[in-house]
Protein backbone atom coordinates (compact mmCIF):
# COMPACT_ATOMS: atom_id res chain seq x y z
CA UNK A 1 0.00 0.00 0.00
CA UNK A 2 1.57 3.27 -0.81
CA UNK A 3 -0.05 6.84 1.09
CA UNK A 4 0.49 10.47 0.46
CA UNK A 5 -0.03 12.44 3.28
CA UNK A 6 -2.74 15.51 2.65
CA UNK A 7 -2.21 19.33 4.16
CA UNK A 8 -4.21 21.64 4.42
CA UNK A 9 -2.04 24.63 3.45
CA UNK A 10 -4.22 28.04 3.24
CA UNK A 11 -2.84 28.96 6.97
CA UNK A 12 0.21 30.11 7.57
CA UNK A 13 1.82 26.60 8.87
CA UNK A 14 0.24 23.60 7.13
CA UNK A 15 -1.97 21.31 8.92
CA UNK A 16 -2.10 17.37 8.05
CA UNK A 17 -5.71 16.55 7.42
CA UNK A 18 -5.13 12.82 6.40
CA UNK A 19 -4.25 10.28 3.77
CA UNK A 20 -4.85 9.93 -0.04
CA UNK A 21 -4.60 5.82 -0.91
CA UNK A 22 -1.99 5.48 -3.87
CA UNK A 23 -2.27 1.62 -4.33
CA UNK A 24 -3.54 -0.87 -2.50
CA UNK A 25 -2.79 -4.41 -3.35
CA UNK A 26 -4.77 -7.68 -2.39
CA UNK A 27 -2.34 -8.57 0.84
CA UNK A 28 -0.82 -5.78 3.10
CA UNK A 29 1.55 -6.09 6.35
CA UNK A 30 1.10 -2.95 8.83
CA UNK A 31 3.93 -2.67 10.76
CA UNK A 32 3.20 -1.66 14.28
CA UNK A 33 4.60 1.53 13.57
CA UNK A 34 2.63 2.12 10.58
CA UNK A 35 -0.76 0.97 12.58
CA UNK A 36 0.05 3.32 15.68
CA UNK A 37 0.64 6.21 13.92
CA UNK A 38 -2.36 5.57 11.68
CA UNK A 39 -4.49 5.58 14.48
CA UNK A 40 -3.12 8.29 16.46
CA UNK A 41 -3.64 10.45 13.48
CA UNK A 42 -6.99 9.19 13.20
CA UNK A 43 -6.73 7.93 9.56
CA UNK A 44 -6.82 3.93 10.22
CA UNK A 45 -9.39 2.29 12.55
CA UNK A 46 -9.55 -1.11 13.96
CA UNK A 47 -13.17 -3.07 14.82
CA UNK A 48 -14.17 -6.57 14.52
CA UNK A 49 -11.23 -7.99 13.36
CA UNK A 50 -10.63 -5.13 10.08
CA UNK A 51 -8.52 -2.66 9.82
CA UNK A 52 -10.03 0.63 7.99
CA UNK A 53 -7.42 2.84 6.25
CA UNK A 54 -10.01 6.00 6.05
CA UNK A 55 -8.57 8.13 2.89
CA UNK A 56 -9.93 11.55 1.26
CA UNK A 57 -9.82 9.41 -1.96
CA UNK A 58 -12.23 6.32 -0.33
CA UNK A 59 -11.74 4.20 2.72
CA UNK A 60 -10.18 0.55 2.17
CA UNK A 61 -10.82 -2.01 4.11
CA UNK A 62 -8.81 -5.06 5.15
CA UNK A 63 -9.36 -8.16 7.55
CA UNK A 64 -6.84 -9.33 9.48
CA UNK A 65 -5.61 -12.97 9.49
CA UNK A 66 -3.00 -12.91 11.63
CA UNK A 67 -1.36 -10.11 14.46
CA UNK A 68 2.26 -9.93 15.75
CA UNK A 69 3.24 -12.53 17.32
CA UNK A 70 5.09 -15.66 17.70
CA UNK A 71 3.93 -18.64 15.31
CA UNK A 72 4.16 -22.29 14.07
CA UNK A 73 5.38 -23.19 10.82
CA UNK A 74 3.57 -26.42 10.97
CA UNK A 75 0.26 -26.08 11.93
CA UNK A 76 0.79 -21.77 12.02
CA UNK A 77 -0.73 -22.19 15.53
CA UNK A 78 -0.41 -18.78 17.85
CA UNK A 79 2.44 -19.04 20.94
CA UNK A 80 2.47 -16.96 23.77
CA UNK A 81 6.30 -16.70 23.15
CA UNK A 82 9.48 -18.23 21.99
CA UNK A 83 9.99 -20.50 24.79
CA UNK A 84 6.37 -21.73 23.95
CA UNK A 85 7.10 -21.72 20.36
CA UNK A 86 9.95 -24.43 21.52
CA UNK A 87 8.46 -26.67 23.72
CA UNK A 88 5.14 -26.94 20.92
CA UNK A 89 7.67 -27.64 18.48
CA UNK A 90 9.60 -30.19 20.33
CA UNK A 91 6.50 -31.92 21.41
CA UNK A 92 4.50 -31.66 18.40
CA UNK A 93 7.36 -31.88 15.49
CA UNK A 94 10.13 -33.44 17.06
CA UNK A 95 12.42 -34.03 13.96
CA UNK A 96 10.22 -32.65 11.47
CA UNK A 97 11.98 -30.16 9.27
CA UNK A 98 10.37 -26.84 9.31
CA UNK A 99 8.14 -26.28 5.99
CA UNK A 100 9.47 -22.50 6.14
CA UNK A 101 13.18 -22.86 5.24
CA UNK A 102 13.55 -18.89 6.65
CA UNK A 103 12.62 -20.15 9.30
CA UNK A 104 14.25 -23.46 10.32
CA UNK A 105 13.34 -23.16 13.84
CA UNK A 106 9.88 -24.40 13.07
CA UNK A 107 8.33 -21.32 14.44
CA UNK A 108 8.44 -17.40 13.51
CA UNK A 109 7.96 -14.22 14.87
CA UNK A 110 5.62 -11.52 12.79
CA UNK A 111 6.09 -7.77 13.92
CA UNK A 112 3.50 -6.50 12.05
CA UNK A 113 -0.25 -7.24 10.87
CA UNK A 114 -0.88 -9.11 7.92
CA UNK A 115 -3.89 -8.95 6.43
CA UNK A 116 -6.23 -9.83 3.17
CA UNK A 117 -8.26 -6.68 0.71
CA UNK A 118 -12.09 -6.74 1.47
């Protein structure tokens, strides 16, 4: 997804008044950074498991399949953490190499939201 900030520039210091949309493709990732500042800003919203990116162009809308977090490679079952992530592995694939050869671990660790168009 690509943004361009909007101002509002007929005072004498501009004032940000939100986002235009630029593209928005069929998968996104917001990073946590990303999704804090969108909503402190007040131009992203989050309810019933969507995230709203609301634009002067048109809103978009996209559902979230899965947060930050620790998961399995396996199965893609949520952990609490990476010690968790460990012990499920060890008792559930013992031996089994992981299907995600970046992560050979068997488990990974998402920093950001990724989610599907609506």
């Amino acid at each position: 997804m690509r943004l361009k900030r909007v101002f509002d520039r007929s005072g004498a210091v501009p004032k940000f008044v939100g986002v235009n949309v630029l593209t928005a493709g069929p998968r996104q990732n917001f990073s946590e950074r990303v999704f804090n500042r969108g909503i402190a800003e007040g131009w992203l919203a989050v309810s019933k498991g969507r995230i709203t990116v609301t634009a002067k162009n048109g809103d978009v809308v996209y559902r979230v399949v899965r947060g930050p977090g620790y998961y399995c490679c396996h199965d893609g079952a949520p952990m609490s953490d990476g010690k968790a992530a460990q012990k499920y592995i060890a008792e559930k694939f013992n031996g089994v190499r992981s299907p995600d050869p970046s992560n050979p671990s068997g488990y990974e660790r998402l920093n950001w939201f990724e989610c599907v168009k609506e």
